[in-house]
N, C-alpha and C. Protein backbone atom coordinates (compact mmCIF):
# COMPACT_ATOMS: atom_id res chain seq x y z
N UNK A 1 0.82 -1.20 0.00
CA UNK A 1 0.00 0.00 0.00
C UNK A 1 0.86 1.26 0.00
N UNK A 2 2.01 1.51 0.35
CA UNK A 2 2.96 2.32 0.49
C UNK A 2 3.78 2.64 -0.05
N UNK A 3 4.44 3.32 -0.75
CA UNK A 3 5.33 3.73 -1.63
C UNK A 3 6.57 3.19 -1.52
N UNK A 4 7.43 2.25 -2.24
CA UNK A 4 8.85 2.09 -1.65
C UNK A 4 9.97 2.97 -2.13
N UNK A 5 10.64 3.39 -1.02
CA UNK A 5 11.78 4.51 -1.22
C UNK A 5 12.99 3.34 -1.59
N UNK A 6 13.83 3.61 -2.09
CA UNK A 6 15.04 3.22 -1.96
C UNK A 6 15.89 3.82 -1.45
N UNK A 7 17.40 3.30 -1.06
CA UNK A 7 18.32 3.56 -0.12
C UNK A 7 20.23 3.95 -0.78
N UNK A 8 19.69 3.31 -1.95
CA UNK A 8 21.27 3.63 -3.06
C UNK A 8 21.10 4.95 -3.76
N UNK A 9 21.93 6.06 -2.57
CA UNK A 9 21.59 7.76 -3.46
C UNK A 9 22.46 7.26 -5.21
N UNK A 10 23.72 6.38 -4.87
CA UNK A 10 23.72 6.57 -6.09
C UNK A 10 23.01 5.68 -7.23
N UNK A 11 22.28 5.15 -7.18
CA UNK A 11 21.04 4.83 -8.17
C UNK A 11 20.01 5.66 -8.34
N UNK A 12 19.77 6.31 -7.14
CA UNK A 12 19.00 7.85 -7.35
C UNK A 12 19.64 8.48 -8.17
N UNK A 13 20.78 9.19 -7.77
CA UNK A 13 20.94 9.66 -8.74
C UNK A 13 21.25 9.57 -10.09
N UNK A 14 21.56 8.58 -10.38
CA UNK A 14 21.73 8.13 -11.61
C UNK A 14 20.54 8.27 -12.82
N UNK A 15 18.91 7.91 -11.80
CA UNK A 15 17.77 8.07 -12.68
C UNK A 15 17.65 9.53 -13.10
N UNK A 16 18.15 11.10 -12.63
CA UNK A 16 18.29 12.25 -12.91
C UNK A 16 18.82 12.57 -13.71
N UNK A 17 18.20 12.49 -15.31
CA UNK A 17 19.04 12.42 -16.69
C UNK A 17 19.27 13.59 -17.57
N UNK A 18 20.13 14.17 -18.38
CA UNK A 18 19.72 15.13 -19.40
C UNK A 18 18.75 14.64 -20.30
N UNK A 19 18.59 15.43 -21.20
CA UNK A 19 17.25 14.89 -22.27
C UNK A 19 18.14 14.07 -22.92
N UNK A 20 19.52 14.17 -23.24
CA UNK A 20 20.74 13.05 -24.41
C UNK A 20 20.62 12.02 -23.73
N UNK A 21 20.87 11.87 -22.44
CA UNK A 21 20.62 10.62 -22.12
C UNK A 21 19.59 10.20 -21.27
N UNK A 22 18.75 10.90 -21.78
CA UNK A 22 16.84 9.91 -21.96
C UNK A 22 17.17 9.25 -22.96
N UNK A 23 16.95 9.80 -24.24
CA UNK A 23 16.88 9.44 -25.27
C UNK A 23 17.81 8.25 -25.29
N UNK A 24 18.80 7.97 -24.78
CA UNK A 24 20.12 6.59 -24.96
C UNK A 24 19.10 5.55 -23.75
N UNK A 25 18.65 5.93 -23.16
CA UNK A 25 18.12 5.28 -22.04
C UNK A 25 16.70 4.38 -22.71
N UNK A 26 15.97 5.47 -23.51
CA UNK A 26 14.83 5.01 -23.92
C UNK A 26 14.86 4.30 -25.01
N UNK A 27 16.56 4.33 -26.05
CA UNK A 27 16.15 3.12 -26.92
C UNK A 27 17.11 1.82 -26.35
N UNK A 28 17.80 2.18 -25.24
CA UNK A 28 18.46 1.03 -24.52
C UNK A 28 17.23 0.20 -24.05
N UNK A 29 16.12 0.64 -23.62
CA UNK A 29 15.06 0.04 -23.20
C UNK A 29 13.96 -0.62 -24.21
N UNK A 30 13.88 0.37 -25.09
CA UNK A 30 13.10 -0.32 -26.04
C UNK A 30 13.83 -1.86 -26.90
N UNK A 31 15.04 -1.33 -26.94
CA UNK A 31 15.64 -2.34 -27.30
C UNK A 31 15.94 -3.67 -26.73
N UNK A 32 15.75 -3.81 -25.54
CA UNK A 32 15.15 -4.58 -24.17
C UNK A 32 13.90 -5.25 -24.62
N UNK A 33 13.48 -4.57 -25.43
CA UNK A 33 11.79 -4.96 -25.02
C UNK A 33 10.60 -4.44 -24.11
N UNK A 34 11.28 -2.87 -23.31
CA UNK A 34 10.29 -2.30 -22.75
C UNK A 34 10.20 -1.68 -23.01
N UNK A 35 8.59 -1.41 -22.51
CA UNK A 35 7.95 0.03 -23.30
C UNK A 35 8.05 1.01 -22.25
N UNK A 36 7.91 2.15 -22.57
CA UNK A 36 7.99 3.54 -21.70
C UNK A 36 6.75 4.25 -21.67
N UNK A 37 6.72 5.02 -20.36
CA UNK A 37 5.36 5.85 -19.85
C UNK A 37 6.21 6.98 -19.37
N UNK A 38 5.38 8.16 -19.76
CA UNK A 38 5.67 9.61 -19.20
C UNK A 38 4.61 9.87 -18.06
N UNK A 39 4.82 10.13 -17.32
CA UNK A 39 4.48 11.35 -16.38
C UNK A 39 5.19 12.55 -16.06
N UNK A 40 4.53 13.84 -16.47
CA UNK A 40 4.87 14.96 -16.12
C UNK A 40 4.38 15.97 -15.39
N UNK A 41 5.13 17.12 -14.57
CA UNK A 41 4.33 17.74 -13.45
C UNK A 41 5.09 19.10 -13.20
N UNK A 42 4.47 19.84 -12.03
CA UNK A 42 5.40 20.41 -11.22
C UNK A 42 6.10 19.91 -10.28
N UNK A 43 5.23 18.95 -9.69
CA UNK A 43 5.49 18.11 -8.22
C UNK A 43 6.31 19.13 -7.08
N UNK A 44 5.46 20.14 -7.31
CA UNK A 44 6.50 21.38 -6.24
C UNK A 44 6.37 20.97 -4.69
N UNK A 45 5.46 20.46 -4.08
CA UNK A 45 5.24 20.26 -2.86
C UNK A 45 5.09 17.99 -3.06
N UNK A 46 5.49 17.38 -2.56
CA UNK A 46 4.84 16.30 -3.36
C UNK A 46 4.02 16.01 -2.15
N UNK A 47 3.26 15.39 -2.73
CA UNK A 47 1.87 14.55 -1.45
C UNK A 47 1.43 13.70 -2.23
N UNK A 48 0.09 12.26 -1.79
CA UNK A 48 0.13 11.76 -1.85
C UNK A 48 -0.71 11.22 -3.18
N UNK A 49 -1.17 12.62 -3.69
CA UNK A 49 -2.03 12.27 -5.44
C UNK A 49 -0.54 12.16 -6.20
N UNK A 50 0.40 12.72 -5.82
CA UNK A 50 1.45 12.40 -6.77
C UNK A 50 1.96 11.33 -7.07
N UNK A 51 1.92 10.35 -5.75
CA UNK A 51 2.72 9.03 -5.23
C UNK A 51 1.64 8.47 -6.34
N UNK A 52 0.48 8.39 -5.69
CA UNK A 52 -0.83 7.51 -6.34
C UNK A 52 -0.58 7.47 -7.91
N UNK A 53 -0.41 9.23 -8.29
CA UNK A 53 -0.41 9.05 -10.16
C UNK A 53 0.89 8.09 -10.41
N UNK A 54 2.01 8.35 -9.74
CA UNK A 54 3.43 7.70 -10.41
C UNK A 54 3.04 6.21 -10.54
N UNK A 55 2.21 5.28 -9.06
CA UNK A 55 2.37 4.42 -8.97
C UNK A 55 1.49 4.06 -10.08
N UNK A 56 0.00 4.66 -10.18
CA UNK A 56 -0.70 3.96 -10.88
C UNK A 56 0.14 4.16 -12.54
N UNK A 57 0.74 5.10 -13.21
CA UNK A 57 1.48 5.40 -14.53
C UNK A 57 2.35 3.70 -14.37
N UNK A 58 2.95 3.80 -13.33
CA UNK A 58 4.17 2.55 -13.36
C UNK A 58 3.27 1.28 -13.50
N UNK A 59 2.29 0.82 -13.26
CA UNK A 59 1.46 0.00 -12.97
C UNK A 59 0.89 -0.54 -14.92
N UNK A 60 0.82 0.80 -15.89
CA UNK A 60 0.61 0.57 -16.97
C UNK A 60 1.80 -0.26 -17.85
N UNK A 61 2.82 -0.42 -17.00
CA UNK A 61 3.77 -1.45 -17.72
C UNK A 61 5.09 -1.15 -17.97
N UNK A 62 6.10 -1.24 -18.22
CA UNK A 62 7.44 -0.90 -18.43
C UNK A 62 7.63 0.08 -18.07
N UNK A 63 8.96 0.89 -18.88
CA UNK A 63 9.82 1.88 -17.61
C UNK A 63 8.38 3.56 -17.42
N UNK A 64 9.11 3.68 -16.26
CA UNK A 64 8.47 4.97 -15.90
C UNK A 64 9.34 6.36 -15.87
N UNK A 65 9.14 7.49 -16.87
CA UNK A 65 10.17 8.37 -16.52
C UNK A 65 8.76 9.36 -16.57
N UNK A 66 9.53 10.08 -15.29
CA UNK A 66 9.14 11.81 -15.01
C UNK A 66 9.52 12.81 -15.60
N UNK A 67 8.72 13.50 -15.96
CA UNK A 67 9.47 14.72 -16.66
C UNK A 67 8.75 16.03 -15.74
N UNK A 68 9.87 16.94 -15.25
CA UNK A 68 9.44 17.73 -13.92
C UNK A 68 9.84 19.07 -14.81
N UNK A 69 8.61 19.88 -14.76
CA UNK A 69 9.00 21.17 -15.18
C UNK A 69 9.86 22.35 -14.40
N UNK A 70 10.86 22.78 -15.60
CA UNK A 70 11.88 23.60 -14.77
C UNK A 70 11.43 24.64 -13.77
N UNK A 71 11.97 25.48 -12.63
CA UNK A 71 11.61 26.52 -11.95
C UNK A 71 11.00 27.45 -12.44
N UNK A 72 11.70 27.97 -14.05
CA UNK A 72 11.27 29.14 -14.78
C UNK A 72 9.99 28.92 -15.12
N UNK A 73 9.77 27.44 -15.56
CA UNK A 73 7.90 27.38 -16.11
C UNK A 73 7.45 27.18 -15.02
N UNK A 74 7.84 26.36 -13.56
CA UNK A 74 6.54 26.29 -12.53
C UNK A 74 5.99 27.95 -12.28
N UNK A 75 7.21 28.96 -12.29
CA UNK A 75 6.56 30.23 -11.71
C UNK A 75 5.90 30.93 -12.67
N UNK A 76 6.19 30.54 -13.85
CA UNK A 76 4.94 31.05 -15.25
C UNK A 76 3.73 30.44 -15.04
N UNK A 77 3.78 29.46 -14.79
CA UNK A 77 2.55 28.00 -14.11
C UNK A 77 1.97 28.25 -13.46
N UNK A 78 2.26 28.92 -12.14
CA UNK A 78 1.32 29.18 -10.94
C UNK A 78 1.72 30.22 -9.78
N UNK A 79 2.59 31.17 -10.60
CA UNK A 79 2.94 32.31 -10.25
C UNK A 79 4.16 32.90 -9.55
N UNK A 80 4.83 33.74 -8.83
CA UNK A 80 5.30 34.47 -8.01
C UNK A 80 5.34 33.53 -6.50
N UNK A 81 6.82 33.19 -6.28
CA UNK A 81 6.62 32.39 -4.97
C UNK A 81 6.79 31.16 -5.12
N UNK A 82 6.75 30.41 -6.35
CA UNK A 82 6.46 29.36 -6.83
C UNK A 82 7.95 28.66 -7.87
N UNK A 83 8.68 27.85 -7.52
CA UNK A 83 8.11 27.12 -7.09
C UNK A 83 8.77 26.87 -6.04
N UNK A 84 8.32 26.07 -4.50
CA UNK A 84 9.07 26.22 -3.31
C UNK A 84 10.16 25.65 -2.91
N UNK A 85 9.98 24.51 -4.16
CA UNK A 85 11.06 23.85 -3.75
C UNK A 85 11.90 23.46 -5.09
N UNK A 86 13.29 23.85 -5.24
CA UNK A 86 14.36 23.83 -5.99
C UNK A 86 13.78 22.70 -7.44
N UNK A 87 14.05 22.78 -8.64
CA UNK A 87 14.04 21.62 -9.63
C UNK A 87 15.09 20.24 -8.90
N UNK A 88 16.42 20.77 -8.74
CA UNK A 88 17.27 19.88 -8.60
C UNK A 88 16.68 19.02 -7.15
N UNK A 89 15.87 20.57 -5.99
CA UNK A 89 15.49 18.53 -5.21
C UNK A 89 14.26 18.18 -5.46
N UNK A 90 13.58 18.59 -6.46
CA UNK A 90 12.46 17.99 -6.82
C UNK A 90 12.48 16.51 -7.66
N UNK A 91 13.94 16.88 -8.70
CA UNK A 91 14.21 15.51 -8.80
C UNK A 91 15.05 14.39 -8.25
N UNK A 92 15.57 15.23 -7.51
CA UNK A 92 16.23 14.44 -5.78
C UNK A 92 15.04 13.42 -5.76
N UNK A 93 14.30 14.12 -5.16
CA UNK A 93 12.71 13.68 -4.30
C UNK A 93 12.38 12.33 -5.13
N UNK A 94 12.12 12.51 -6.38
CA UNK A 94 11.19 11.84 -7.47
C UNK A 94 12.35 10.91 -7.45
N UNK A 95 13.20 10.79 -7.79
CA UNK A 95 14.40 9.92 -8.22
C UNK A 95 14.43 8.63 -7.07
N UNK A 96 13.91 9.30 -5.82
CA UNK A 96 14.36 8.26 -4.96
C UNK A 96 13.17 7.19 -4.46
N UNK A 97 11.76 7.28 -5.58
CA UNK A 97 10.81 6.40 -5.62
C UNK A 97 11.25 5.40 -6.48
N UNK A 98 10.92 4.01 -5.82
CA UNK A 98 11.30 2.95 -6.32
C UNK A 98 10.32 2.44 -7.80
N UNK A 99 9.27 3.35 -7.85
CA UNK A 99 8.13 3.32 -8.98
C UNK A 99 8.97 3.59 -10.31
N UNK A 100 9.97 5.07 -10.22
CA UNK A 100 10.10 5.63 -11.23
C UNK A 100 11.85 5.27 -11.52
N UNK A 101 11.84 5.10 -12.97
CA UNK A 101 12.98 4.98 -13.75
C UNK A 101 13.97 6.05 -14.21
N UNK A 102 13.42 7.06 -14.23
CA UNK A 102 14.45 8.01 -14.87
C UNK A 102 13.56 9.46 -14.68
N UNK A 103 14.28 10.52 -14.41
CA UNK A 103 13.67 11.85 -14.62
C UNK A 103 14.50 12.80 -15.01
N UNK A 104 13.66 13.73 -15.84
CA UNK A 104 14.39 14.87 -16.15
C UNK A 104 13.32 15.84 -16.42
N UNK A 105 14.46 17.05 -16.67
CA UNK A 105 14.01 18.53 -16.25
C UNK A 105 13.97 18.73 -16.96
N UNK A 106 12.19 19.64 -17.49
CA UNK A 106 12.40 20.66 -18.71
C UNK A 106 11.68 21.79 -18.74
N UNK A 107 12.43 22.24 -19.93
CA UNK A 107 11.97 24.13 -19.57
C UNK A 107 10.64 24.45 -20.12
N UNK A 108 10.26 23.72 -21.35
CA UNK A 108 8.98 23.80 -21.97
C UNK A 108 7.44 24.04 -21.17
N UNK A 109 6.73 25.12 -21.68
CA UNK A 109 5.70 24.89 -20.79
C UNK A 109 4.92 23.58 -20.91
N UNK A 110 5.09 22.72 -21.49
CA UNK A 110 4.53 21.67 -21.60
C UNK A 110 5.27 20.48 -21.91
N UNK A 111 4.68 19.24 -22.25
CA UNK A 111 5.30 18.24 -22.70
C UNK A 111 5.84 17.59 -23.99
N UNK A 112 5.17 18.56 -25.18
CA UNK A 112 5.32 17.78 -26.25
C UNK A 112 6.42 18.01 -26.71
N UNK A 113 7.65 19.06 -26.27
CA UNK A 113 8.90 18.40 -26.81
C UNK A 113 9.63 17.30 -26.46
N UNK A 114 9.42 16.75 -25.37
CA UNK A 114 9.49 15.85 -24.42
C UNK A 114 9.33 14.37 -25.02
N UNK A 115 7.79 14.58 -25.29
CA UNK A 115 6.88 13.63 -26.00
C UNK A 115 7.74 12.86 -27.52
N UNK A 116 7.90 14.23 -28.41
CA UNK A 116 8.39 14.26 -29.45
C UNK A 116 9.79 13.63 -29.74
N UNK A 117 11.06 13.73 -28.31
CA UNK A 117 12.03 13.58 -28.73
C UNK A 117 12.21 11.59 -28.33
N UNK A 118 11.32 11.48 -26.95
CA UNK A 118 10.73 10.05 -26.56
C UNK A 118 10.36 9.23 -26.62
N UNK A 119 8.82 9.71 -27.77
CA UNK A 119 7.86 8.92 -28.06
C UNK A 119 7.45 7.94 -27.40
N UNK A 120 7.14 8.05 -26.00
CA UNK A 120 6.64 7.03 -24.88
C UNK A 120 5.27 5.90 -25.77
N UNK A 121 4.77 4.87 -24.76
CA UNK A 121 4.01 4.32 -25.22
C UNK A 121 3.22 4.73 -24.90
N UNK A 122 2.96 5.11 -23.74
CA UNK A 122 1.76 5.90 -22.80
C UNK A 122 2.29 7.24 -22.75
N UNK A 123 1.48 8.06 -21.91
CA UNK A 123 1.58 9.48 -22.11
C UNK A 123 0.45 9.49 -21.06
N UNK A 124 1.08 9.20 -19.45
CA UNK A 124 0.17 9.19 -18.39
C UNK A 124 -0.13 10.76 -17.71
N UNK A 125 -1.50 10.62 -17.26
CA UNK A 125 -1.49 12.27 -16.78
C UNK A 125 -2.79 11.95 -15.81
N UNK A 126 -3.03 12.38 -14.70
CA UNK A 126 -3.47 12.62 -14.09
C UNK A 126 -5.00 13.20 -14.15
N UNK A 127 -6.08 12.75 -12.83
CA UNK A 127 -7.65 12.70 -12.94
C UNK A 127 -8.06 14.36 -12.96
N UNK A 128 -7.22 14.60 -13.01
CA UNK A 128 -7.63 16.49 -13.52
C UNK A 128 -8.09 16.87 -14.77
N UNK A 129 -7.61 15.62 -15.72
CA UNK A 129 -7.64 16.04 -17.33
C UNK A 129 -8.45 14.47 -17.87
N UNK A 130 -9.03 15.05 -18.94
CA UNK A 130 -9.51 13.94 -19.80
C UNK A 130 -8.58 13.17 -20.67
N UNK A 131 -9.27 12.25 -21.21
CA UNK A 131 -8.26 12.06 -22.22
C UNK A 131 -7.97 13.11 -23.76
N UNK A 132 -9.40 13.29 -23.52
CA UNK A 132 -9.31 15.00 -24.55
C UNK A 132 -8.82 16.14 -24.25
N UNK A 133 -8.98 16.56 -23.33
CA UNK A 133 -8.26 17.07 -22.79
C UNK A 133 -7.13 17.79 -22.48
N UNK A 134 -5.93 16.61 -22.71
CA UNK A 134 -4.17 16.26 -22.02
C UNK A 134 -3.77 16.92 -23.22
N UNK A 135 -3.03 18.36 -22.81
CA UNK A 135 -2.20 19.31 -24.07
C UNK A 135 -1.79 18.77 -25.30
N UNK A 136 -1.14 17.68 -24.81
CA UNK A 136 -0.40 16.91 -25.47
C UNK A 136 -1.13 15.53 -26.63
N UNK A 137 -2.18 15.65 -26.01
CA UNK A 137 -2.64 14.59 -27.09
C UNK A 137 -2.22 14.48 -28.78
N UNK A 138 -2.58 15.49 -29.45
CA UNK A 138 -2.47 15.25 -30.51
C UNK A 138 -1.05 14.77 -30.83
N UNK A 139 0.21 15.03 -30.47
CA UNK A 139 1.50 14.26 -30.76
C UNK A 139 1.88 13.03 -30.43
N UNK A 140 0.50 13.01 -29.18
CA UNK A 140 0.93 11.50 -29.23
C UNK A 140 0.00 10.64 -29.72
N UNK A 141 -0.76 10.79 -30.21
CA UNK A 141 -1.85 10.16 -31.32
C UNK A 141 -0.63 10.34 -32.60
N UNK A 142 -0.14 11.12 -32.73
CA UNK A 142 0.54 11.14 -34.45
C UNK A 142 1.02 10.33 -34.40
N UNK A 143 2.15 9.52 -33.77
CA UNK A 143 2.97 8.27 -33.62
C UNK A 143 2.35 6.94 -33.18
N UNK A 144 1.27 7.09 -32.88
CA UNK A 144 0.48 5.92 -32.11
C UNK A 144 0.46 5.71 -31.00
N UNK A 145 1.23 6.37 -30.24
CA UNK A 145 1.15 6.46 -28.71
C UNK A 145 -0.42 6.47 -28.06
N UNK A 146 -0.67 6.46 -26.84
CA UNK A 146 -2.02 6.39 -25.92
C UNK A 146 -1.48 7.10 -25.08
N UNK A 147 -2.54 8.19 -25.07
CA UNK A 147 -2.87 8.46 -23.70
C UNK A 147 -4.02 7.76 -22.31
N UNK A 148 -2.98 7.87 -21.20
CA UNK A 148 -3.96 7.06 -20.21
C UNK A 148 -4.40 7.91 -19.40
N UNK A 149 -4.81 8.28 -18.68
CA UNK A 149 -5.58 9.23 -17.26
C UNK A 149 -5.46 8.05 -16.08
N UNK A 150 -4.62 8.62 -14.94
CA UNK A 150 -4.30 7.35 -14.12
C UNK A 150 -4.04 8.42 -12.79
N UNK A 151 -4.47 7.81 -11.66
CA UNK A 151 -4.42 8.13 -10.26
C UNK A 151 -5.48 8.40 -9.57
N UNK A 152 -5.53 9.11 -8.30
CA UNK A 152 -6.97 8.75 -7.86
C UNK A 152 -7.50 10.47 -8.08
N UNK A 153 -8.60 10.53 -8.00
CA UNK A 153 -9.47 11.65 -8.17
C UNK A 153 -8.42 12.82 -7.43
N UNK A 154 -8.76 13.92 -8.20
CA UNK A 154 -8.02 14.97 -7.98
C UNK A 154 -8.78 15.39 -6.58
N UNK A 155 -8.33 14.94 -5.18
CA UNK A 155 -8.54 15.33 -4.22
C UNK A 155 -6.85 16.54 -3.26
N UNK A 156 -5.88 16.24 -4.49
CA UNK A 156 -5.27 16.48 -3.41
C UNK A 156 -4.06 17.91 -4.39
N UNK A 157 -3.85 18.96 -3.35
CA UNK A 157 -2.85 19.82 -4.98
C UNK A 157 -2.20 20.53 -3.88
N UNK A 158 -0.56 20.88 -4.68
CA UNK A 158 0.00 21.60 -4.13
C UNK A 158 -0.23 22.59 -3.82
N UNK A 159 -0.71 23.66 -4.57
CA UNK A 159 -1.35 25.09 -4.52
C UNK A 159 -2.11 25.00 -3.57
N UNK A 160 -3.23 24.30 -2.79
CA UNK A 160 -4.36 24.27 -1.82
C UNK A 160 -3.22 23.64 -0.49
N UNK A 161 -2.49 22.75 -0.49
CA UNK A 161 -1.36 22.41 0.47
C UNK A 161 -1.23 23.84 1.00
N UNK A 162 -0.31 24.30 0.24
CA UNK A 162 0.34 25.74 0.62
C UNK A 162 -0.41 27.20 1.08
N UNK A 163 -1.81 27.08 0.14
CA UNK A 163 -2.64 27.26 0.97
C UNK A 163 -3.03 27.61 2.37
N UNK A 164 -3.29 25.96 2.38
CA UNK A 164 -3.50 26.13 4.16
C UNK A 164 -2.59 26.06 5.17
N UNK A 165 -1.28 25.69 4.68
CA UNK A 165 -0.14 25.83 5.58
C UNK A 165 -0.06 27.10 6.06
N UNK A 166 -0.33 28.20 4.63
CA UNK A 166 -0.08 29.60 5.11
C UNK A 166 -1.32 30.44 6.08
N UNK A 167 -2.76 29.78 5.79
CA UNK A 167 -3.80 29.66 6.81
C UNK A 167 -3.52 29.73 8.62
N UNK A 168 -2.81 28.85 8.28
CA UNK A 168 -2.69 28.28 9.88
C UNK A 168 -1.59 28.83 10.63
C-alpha cells in the first residue's frame, strides 16, 4: 500500500538524466523490449495524489520516466513564490521512488517536446484532465502512442497544500 523509497543515493541519482541521455536510455530500453510511460508535473510540494499518479502510470507497464517542469515554467505555471522547492530537489525527491525509472528537467511549458524527442508508449497524466483534454494529445496520437488518465481523483494539490499551511 505504500510507496517504496530506496536507499542507493547513487542509483537515485543516476535516474536524474539530461534529455541526451533519456533518449540513450529510452532506446536502450526499447531495445530490451520495454515500453515507456511519461508522467509529467510540477510536483512542487509532493503529497500523496502524486505518489498515487506515479504508482498507478508505473502500474501501466514498463519503464516509468518523469518529466518535472523547470523553476522558470513552474513560476509562469502558478505564479510568483512558486516554485518552493528547488528543480534539482524535486528531482532528488522523485528519483528516490522505487516506482520511477528516470527523470528529467524541462523548460517547456509543456510536454510535447518531451513527448516528441521520446515517443513514450503511454503518455500518463493525471484525474484532472480527460483524455481529450491532455495538451499533449495530438502528438501523441501522431505516432500511435495512448494516452492514459491514471491516479486517484483529484482530491489532493500543491497550490491548496500551501494554501492552508499559510492559513494556519
Amino acid at each position: 500500500m505504500f510507496g517504496k523509497l530506496t536507499t542507493n543515493s547513487l542509483s537515485d541519482a543516476a535516474k536524474i538524466v539530461s534529455r541526451d541521455l533519456l533518449r540513450q536510455r529510452v532506446a536502450e530500453w526499447r531495445k530490451a523490449g520495454e515500453s515507456v510511460v511519461l508522467a509529467n508535473g510540477c510536483f512542487d510540494v509532493l503529497h500523496v495524489g502524486h505518489i498515487r499518479y506515479f504508482r498507478a502510470a508505473k502500474e501501466l507497464g514498463g519503464k516509468l520516466v518523469v518529466g518535472i517542469n523547470a523553476d522558470a515554467t513552474v513560476r509562469a505555471l502558478k505564479g510568483n513564490g512558486r516554485p518552493r522547492i528547488p528543480e534539482s530537489e524535486r528531482a532528488e525527491i522523485i528519483a528516490a521512488l522505487a516506482d520511477v525509472d528516470a527523470v528529467v528537467i524541462f523548460p517547456e511549458p509543456d510536454a510535447t517536446q518531451l513527448i516528441r524527442e521520446i515517443r513514450p508508449d503511454v503518455h500518463a497524466k493525471g484525474t484532472d484532465y480527460t483524455a481529450e483534454s491532455v495538451p499533449e494529445r495530438a502528438v501523441v496520437m501522431e505516432y500511435g502512442g495512448r494516452v492514459a488518465i491514471v491516479g486517484d481523483p483529484k482530491d489532493h494539490s500543491s497550490t491548496e497544500l500551501l494554501r492552508k499551511w499559510k492559513e494556519s
